[in-house]
N, C-alpha and C. Protein backbone atom coordinates (compact mmCIF):
# COMPACT_ATOMS: atom_id res chain seq x y z
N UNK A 1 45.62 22.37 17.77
CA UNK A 1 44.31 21.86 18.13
C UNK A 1 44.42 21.18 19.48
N UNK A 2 43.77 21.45 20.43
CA UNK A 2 43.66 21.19 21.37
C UNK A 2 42.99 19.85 21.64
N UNK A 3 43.19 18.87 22.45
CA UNK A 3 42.84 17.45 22.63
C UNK A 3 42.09 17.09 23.90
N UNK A 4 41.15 16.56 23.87
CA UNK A 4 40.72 16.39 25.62
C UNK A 4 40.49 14.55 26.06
N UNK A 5 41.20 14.66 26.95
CA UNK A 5 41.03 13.29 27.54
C UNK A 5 39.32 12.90 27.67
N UNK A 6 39.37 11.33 27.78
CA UNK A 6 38.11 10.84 28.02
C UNK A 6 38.20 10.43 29.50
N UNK A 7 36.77 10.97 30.75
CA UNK A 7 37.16 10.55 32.05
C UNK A 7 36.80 9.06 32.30
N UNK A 8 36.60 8.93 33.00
CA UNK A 8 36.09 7.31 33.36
C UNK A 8 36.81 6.06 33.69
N UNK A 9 37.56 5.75 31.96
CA UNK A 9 38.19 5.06 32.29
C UNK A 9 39.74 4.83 31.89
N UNK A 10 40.45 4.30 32.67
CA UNK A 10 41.91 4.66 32.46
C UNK A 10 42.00 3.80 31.41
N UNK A 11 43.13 4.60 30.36
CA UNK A 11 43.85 4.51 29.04
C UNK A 11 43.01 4.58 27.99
N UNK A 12 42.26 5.44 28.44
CA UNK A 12 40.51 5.44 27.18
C UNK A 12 41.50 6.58 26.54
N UNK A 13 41.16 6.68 25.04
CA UNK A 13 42.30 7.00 24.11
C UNK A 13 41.50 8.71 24.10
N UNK A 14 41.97 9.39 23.46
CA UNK A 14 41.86 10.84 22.92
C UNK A 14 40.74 11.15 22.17
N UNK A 15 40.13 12.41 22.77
CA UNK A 15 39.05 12.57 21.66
C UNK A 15 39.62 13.30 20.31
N UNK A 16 39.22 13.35 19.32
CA UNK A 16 39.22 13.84 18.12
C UNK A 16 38.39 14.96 17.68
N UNK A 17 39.15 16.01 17.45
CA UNK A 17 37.80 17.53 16.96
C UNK A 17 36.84 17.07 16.05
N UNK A 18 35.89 17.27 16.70
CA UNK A 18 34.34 16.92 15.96
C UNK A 18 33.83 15.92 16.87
N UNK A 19 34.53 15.36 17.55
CA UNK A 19 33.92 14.43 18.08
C UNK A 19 32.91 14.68 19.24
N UNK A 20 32.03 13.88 20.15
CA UNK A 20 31.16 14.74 21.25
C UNK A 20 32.28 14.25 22.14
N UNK A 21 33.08 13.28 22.40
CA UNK A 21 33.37 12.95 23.87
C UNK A 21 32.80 11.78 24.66
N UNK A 22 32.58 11.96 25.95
CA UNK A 22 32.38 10.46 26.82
C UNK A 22 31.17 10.09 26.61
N UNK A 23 30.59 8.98 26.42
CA UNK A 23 29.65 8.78 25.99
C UNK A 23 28.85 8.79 24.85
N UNK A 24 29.75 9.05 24.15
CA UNK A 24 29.54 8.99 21.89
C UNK A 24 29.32 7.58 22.27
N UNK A 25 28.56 7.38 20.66
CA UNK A 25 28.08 6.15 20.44
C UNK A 25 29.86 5.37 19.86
N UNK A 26 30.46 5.99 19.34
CA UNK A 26 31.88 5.72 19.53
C UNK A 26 32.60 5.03 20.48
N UNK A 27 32.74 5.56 21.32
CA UNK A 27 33.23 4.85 22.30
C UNK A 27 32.13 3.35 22.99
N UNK A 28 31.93 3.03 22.51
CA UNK A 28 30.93 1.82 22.63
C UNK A 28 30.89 0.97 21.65
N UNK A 29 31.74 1.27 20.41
CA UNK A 29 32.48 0.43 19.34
C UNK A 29 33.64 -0.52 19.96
N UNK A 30 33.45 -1.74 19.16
CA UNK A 30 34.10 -2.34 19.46
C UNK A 30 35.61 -2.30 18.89
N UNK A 31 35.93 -1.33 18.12
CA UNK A 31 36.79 -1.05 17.66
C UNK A 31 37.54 0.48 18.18
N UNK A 32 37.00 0.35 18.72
CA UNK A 32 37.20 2.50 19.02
C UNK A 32 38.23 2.62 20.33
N UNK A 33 38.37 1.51 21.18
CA UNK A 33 39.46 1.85 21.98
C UNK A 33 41.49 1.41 21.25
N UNK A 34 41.67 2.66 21.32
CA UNK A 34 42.73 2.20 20.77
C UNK A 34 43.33 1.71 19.40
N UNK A 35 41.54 2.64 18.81
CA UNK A 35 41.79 2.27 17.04
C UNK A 35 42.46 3.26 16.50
N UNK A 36 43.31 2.91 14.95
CA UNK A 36 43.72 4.06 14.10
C UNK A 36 42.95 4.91 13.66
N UNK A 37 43.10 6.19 13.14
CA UNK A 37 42.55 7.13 12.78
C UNK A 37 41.42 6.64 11.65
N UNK A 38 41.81 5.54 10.82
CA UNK A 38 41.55 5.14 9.75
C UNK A 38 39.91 3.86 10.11
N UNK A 39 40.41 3.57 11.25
CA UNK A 39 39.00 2.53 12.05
C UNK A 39 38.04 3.46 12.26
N UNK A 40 38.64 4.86 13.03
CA UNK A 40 37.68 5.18 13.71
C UNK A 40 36.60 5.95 12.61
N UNK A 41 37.09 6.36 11.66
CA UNK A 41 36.29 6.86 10.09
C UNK A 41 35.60 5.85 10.10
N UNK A 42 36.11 4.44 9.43
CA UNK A 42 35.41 3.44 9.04
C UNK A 42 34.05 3.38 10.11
N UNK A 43 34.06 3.31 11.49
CA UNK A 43 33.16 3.49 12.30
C UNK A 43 32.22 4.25 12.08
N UNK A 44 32.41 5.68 11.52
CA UNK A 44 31.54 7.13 11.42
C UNK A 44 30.66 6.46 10.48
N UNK A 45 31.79 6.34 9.44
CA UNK A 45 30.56 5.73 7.98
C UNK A 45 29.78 4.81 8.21
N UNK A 46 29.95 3.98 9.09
CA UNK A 46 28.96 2.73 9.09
C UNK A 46 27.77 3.42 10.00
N UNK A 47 27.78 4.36 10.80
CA UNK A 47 27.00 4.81 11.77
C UNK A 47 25.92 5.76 10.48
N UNK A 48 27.01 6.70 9.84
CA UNK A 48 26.16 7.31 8.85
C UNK A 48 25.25 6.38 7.80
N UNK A 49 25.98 5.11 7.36
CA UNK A 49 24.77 4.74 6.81
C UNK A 49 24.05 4.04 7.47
N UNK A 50 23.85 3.80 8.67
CA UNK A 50 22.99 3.11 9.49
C UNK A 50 21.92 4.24 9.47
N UNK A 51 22.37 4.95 9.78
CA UNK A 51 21.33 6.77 9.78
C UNK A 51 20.65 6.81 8.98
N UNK A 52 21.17 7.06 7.43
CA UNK A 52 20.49 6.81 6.29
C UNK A 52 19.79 5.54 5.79
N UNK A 53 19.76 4.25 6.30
CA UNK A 53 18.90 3.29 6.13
C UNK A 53 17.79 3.60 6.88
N UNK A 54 17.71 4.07 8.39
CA UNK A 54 17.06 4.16 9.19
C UNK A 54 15.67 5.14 8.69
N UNK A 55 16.46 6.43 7.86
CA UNK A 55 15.37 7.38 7.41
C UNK A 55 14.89 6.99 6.27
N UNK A 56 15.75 6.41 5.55
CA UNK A 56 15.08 5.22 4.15
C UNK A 56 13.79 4.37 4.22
N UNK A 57 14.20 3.63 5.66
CA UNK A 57 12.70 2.62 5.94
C UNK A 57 11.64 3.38 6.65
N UNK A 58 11.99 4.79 7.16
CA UNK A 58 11.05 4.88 7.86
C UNK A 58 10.12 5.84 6.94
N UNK A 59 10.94 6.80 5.72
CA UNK A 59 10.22 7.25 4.38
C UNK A 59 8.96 6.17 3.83
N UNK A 60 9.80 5.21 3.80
CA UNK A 60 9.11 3.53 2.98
C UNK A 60 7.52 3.65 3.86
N UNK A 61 7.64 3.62 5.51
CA UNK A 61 6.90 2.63 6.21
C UNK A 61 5.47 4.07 5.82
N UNK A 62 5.70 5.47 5.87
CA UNK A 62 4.63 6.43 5.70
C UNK A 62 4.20 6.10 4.46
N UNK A 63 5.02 5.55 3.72
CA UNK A 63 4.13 5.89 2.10
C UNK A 63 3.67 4.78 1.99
N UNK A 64 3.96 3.78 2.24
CA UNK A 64 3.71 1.89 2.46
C UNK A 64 1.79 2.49 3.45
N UNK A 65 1.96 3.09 4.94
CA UNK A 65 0.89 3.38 5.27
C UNK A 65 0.14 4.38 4.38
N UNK A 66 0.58 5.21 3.28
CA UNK A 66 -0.62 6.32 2.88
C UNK A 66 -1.33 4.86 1.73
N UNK A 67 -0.86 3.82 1.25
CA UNK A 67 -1.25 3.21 0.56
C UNK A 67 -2.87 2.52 1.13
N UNK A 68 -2.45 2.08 2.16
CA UNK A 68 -2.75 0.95 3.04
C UNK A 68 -4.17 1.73 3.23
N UNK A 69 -4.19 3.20 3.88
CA UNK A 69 -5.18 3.49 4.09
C UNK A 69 -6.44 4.00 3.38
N UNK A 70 -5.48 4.09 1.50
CA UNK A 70 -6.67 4.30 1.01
C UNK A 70 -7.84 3.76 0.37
N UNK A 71 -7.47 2.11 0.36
CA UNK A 71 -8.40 2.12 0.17
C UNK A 71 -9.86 1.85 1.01
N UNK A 72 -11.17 1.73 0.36
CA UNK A 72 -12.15 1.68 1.48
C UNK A 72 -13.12 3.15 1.39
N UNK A 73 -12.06 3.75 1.81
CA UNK A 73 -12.56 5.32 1.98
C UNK A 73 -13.73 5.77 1.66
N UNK A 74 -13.54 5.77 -0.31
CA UNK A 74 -14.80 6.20 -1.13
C UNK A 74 -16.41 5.50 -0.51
N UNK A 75 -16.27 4.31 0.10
CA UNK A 75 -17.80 3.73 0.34
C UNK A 75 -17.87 3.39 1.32
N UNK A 76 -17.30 4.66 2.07
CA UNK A 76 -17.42 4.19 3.84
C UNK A 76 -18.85 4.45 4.45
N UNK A 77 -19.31 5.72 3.21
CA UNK A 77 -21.15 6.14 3.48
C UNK A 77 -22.01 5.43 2.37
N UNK A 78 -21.50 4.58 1.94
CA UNK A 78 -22.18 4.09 0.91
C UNK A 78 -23.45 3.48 1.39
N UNK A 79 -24.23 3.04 0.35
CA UNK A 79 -25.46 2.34 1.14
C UNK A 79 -25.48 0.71 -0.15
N UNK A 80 -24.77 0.00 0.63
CA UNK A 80 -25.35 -1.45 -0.04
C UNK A 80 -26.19 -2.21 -0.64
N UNK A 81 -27.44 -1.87 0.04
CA UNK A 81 -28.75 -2.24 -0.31
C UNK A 81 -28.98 -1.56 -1.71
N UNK A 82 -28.79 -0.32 -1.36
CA UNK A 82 -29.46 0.42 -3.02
C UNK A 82 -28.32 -0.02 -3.99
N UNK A 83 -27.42 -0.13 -3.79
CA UNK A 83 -26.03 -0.73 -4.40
C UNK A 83 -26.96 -1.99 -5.31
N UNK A 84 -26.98 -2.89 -4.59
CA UNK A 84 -27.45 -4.12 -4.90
C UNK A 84 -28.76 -4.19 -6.24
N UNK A 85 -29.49 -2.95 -5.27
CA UNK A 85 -31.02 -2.73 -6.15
C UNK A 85 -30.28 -2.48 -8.25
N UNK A 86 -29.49 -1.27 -7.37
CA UNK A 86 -28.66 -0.99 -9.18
C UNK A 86 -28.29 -1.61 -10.29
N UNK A 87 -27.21 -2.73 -9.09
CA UNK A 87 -26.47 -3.59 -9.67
C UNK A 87 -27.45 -4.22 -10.50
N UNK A 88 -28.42 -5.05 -10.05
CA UNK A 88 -29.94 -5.74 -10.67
C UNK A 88 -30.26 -5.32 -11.48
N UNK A 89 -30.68 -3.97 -11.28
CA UNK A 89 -31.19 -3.21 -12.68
C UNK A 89 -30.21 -3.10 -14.02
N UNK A 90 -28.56 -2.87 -13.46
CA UNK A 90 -28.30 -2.53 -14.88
C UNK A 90 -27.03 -3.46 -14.92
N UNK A 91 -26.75 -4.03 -14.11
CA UNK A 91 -25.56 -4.96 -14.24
C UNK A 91 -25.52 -6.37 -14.40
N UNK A 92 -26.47 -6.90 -13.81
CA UNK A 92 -27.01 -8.73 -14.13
C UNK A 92 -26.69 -9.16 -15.29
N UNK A 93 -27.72 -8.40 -16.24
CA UNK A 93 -27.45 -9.15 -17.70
C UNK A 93 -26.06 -9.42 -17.67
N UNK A 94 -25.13 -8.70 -17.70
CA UNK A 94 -23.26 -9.02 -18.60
C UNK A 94 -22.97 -9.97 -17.60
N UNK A 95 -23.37 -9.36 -16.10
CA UNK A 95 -21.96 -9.75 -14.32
C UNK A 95 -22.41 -10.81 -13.86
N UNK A 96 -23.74 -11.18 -14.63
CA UNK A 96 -24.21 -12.28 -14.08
C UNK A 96 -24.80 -12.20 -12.23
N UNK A 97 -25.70 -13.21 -11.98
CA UNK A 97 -25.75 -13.13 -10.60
C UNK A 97 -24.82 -13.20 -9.22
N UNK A 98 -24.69 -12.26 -8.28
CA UNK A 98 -23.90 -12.48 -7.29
C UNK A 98 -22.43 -12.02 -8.35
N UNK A 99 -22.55 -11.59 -9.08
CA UNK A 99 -21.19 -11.31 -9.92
C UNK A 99 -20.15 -11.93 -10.65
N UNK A 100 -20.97 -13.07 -10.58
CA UNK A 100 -20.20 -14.37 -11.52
C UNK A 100 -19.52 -14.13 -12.74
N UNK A 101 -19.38 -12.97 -13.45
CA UNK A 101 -19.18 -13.13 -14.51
C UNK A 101 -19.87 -13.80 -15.60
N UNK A 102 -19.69 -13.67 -17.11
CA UNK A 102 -20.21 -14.35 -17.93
C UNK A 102 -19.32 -15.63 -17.83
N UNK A 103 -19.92 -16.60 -18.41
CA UNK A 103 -19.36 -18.09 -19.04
C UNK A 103 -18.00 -17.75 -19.65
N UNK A 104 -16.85 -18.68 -18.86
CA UNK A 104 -15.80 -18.79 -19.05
C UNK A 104 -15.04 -17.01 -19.60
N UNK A 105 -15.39 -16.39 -18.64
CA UNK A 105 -14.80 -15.05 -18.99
C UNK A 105 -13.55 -14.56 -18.83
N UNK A 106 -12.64 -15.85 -18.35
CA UNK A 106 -11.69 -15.45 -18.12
C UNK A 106 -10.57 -15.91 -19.55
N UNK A 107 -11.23 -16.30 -20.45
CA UNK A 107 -10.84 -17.15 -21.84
C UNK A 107 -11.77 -16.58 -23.05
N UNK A 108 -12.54 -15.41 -22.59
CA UNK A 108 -13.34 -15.03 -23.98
C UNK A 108 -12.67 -13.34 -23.72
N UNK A 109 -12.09 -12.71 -24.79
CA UNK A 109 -11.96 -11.28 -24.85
C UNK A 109 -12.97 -10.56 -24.67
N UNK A 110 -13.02 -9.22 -24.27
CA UNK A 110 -14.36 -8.66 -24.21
C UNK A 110 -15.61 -8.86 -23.49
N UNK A 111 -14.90 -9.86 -23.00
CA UNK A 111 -16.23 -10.52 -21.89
C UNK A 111 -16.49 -9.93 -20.31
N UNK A 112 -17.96 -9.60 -20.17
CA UNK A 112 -18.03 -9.04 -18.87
C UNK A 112 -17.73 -10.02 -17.39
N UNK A 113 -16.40 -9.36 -16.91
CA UNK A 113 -15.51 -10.35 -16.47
C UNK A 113 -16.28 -10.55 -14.85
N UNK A 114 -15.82 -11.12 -13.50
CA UNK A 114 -16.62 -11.34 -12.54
C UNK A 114 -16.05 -10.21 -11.94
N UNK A 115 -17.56 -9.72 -10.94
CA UNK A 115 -16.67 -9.09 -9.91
C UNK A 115 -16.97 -9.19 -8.39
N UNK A 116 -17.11 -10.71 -8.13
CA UNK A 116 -16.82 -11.23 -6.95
C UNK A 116 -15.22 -11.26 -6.55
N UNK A 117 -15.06 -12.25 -5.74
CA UNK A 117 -13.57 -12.55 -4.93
C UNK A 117 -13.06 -13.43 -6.45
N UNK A 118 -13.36 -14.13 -6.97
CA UNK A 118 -12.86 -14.98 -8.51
C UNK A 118 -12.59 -13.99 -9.20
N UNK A 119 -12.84 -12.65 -9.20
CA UNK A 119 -12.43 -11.92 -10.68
C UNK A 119 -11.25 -11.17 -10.31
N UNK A 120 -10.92 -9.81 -10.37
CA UNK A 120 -10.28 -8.96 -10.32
C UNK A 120 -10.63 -7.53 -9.61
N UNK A 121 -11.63 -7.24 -9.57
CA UNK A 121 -12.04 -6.05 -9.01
C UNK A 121 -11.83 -5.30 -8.07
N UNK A 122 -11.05 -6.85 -7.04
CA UNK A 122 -10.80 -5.82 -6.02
C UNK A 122 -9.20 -5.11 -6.40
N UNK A 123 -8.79 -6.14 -6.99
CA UNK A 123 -7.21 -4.94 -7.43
C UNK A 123 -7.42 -3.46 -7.38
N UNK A 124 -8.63 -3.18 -7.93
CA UNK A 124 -8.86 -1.43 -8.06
C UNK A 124 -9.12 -0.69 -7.07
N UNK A 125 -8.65 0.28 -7.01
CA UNK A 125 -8.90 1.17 -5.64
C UNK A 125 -10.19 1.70 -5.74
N UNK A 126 -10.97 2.19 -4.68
CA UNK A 126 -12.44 2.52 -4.76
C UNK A 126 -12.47 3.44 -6.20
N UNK A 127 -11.23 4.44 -6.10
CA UNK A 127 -11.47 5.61 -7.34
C UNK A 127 -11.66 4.99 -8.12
N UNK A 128 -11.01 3.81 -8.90
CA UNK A 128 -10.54 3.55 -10.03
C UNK A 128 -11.75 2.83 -10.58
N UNK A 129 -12.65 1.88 -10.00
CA UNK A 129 -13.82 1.38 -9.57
C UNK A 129 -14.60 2.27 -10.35
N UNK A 130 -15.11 3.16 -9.61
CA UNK A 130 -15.90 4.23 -9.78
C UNK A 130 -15.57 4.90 -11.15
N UNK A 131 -14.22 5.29 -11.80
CA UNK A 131 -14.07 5.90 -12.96
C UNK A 131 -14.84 4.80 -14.24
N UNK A 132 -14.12 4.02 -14.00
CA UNK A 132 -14.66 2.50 -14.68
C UNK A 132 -16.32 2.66 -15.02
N UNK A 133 -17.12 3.02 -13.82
CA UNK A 133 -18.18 2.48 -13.75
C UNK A 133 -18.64 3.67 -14.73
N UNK A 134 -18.52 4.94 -14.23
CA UNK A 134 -19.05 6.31 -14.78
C UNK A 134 -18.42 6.25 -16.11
N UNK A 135 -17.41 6.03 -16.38
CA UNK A 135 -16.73 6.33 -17.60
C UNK A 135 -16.25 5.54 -18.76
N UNK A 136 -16.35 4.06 -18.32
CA UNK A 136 -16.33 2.90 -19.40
C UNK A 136 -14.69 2.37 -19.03
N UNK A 137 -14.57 1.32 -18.87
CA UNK A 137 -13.45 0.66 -18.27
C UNK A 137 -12.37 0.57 -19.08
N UNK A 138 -12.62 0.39 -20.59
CA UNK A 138 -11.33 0.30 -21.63
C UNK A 138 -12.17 0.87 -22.96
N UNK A 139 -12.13 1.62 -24.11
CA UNK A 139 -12.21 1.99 -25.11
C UNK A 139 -12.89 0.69 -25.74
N UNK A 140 -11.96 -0.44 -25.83
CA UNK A 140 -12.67 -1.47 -26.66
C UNK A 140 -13.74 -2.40 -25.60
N UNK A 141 -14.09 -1.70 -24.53
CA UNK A 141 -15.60 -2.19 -24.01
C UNK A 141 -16.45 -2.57 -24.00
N UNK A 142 -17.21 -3.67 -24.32
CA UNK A 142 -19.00 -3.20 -24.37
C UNK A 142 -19.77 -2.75 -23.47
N UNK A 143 -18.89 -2.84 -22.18
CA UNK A 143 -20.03 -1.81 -21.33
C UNK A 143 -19.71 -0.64 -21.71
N UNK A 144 -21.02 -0.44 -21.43
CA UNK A 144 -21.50 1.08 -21.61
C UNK A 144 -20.92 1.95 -20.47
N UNK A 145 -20.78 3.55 -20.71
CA UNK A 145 -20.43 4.80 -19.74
C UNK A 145 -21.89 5.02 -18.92
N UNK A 146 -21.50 4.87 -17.22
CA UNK A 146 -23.01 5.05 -16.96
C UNK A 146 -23.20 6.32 -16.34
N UNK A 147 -22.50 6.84 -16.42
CA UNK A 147 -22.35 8.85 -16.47
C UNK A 147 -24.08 9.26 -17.04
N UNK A 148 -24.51 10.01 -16.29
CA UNK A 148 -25.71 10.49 -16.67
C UNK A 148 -27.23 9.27 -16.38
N UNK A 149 -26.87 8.09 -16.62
CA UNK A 149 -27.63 7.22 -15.98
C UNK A 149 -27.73 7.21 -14.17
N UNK A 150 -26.02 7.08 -13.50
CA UNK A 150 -25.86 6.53 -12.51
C UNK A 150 -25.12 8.35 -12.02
N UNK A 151 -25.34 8.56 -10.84
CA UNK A 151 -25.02 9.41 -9.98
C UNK A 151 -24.28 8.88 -9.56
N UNK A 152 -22.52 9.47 -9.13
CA UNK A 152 -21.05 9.33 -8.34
C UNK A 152 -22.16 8.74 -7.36
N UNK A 153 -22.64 9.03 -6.43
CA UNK A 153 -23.86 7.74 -5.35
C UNK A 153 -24.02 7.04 -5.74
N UNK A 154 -24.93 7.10 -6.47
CA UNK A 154 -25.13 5.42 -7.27
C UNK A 154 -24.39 4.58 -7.60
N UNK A 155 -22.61 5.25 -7.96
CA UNK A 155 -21.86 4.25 -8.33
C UNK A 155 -21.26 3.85 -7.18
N UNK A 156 -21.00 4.60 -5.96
CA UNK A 156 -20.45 4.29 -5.07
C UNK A 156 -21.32 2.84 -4.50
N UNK A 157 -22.17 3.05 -4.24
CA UNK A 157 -23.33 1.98 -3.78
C UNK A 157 -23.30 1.05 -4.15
N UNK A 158 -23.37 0.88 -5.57
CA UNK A 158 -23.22 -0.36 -6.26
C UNK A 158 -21.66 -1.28 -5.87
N UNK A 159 -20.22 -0.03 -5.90
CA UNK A 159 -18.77 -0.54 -5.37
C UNK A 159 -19.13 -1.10 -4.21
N UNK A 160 -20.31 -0.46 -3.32
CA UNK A 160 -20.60 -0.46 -1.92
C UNK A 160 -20.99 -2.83 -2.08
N UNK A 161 -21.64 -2.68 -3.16
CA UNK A 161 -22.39 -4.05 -2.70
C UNK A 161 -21.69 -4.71 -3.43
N UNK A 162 -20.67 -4.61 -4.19
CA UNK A 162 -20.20 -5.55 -4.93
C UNK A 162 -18.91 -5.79 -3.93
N UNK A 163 -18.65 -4.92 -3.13
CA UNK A 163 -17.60 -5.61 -1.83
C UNK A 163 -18.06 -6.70 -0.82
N UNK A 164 -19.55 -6.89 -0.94
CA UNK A 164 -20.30 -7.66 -0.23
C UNK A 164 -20.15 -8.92 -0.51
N UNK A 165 -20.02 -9.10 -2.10
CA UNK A 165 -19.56 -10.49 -2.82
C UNK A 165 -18.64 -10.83 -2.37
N UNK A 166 -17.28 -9.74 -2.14
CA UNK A 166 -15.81 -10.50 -1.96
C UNK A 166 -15.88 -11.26 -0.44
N UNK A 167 -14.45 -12.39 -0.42
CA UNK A 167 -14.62 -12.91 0.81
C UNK A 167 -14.35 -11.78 1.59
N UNK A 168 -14.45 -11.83 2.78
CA UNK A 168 -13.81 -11.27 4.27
C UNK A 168 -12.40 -10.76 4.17
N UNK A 169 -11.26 -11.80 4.03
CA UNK A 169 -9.97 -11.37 3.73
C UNK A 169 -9.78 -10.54 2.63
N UNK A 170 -10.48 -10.75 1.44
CA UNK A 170 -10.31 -9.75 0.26
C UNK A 170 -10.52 -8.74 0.94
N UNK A 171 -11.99 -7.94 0.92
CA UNK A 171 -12.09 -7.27 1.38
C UNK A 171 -11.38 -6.86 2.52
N UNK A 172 -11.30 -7.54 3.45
CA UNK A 172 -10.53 -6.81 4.73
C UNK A 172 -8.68 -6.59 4.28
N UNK A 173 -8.19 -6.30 3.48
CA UNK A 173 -6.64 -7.13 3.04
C UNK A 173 -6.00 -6.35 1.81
N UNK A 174 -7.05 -6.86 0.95
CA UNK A 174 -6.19 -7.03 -0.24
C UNK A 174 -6.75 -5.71 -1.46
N UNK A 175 -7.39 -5.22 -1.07
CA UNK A 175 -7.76 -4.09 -2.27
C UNK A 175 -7.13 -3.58 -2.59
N UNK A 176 -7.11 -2.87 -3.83
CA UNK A 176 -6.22 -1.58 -4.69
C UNK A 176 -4.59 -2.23 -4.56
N UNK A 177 -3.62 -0.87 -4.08
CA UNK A 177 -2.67 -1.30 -3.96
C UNK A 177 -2.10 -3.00 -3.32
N UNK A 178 -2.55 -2.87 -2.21
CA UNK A 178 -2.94 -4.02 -0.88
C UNK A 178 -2.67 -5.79 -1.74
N UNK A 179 -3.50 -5.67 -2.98
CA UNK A 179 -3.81 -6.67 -3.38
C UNK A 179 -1.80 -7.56 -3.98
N UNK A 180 -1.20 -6.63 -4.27
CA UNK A 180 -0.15 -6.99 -4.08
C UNK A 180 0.31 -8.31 -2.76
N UNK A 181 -0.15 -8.21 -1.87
CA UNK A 181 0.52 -9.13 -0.83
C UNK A 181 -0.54 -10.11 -0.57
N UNK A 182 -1.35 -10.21 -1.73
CA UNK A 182 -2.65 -11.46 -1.17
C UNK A 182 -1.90 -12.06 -2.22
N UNK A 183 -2.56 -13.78 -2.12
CA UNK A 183 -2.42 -14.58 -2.96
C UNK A 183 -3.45 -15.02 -3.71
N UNK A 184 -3.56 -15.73 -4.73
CA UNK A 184 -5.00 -16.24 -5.66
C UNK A 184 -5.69 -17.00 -4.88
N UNK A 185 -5.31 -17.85 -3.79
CA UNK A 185 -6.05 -18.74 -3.31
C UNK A 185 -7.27 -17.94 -2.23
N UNK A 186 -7.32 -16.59 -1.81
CA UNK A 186 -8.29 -16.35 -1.02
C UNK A 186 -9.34 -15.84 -2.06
């Protein structure tokens, strides 16, 4: 096997087959002039898993963003106002006004819970929202499925105005997945 000097600088040690030569990230180790065979491995591996962390976080940072962006989406054409009109018509009685929830609903089972910035709602992603609304939120429910009452529009509208309740930061921040990195106090 044939060996080739490194130019540049005098007593710069031997390259190694496989290696690129002058200017490897190798030779810019602080260990690499004049290391044993056994350093200069140790070197490779640390470079390889530097490599593999590198494509690790940057896997993380796309799927971290496909999160980030979804929610919102569903009621970006929504219309608020008629949202609101709905909500009135068929949601007041349980959600109370402005979405307060019923009396102490966070201590009675079964109770129609708030869905301002105090409740939970925004945890859900627009979809999940919307299935809820059309399809009945848990089996042991008393709301009703409003499928056939309320048009996928209609429910959007209503998600549309009940984001109106939450603060600013909720909304702007913390929805669906998101809600993970808020705290209770906003």
């Amino acid at each position: 096997m044939k060996q080739h000097k490194h130019r540049g600088r005098p007593g710069s040690r031997q390259t190694l087959p496989g290696e690129t030569g002058e200017g490897s990230i190798s030779d810019h180790a602080p260990a690499a002039a004049g290391a044993s065979p056994r350093g200069r491995t140790r070197w490779r591996n640390v470079r390889r898993f530097a490599t593999g962390l590198a494509v690790i976080a940057a896997v993380a940072a796309l799927f971290v963003g496909m999160i980030d962006t979804s929610s919102g989406s569903l009621t970006a054409s929504a219309q608020p106002a008629h949202g609101k009109a709905l909500y009135q018509q068929y949601c007041v009685s349980c959600h109370g006004f402005d979405g307060r929830g019923e009396f102490n609903w966070q201590y009675r089972e079964r109770s129609a819970s708030a869905l301002d910035s105090s409740g939970h709602a925004w945890h859900h992603e627009d979809s999940q929202l919307l299935e809820m609304i059309l399809d009945k939120p848990l089996p042991d429910s008393r709301m009703p499925p409003w499928r056939g009452v309320l048009t996928r529009a209609d429910a959007l509208d209503v998600i549309a105005y009940l984001k109106t309740l939450w603060t600013p930061y909720i909304r702007d921040n913390c929805q669906g997945a998101k809600h993970m990195r808020c705290t209770s106090t906003h």
